[in-house]
Protein backbone atom coordinates (compact mmCIF):
# COMPACT_ATOMS: atom_id res chain seq x y z
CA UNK A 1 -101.19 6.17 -70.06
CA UNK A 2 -100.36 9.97 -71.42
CA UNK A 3 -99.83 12.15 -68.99
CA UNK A 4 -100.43 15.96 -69.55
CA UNK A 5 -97.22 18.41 -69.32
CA UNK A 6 -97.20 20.50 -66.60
CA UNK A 7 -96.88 23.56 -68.49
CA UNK A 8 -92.69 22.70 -69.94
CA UNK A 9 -92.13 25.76 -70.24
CA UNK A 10 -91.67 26.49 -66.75
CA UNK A 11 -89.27 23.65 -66.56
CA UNK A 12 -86.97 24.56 -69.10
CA UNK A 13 -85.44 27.32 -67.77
CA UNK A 14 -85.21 25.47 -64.16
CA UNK A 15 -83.88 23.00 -66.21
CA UNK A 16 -81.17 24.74 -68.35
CA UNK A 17 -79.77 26.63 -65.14
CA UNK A 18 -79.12 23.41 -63.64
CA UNK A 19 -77.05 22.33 -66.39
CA UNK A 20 -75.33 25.58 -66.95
CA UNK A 21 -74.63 25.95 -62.95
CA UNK A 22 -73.23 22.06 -62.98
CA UNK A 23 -71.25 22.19 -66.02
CA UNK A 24 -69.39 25.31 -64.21
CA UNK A 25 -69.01 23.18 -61.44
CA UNK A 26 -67.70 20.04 -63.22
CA UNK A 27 -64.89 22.88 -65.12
CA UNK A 28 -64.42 24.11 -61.70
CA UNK A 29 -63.48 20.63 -60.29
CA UNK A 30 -61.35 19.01 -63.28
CA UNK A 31 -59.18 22.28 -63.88
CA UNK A 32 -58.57 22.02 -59.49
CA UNK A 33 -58.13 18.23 -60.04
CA UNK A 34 -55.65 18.91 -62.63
CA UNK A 35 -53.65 21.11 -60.47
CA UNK A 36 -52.73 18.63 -57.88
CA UNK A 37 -50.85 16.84 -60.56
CA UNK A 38 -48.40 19.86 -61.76
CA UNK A 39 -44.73 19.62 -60.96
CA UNK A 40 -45.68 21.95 -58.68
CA UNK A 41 -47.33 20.52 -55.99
CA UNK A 42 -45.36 17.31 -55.90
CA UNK A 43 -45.04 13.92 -57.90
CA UNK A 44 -46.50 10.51 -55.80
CA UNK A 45 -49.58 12.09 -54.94
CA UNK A 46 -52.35 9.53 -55.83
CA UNK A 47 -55.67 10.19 -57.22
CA UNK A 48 -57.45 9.50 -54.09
CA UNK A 49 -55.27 11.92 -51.98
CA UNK A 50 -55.86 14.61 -54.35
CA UNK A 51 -59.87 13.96 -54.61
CA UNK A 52 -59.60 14.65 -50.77
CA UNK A 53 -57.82 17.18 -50.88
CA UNK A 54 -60.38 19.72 -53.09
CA UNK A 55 -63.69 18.14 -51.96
CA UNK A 56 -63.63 20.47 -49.34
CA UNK A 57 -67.11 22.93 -47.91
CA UNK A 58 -64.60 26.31 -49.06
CA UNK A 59 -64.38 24.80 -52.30
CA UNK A 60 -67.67 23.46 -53.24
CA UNK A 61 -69.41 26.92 -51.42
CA UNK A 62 -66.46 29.35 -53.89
CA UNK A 63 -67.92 26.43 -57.09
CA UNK A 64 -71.40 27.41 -56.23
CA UNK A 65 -71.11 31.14 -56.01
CA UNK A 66 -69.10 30.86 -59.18
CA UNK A 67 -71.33 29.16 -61.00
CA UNK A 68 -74.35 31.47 -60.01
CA UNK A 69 -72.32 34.16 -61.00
CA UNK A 70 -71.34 32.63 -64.34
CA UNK A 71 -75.07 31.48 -64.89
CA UNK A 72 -76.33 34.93 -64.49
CA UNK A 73 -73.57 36.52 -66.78
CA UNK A 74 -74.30 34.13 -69.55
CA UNK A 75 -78.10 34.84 -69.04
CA UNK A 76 -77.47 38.58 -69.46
CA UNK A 77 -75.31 37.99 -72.57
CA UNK A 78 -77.91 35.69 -73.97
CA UNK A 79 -81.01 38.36 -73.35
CA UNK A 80 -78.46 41.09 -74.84
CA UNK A 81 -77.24 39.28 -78.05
């Protein structure tokens, strides 16, 4: 059974701003996970304290905007270069 493609080309850019928008998000995460465990902010903190603590709506809606902003930069650089 072969399907037909439904015109890829379409997809790929739908598909390569999803990546590029969750990959910001995943750097956004891990470098805010990383900073609950600095000397900083306290030692005995466990990892499930400090998951709670950045899943949080202001944080995932300042990830999103961030990576729509970083999408759109890269995008421009990419057209440019």
């Amino acid at each position: 059974m072969a399907q037909k493609p439904g015109n890829p080309r379409k997809l790929a850019p739908l598909s390569r701003a999803l990546v590029e928008t969750g990959f910001i998000i995943f750097l956004f995460y891990s470098n805010l996970l990383m900073g609950e465990f600095t000397q900083t902010n306290g030692q005995g903190k466990s990892l499930l304290f400090a998951v709670k603590d950045i899943f949080t709506l202001a944080n995932f809606m300042i990830a999103m905007i961030t990576a729509l902003i970083g999408y759109l930069v890269v995008e421009y650089l990419r057209r440019k270069l």
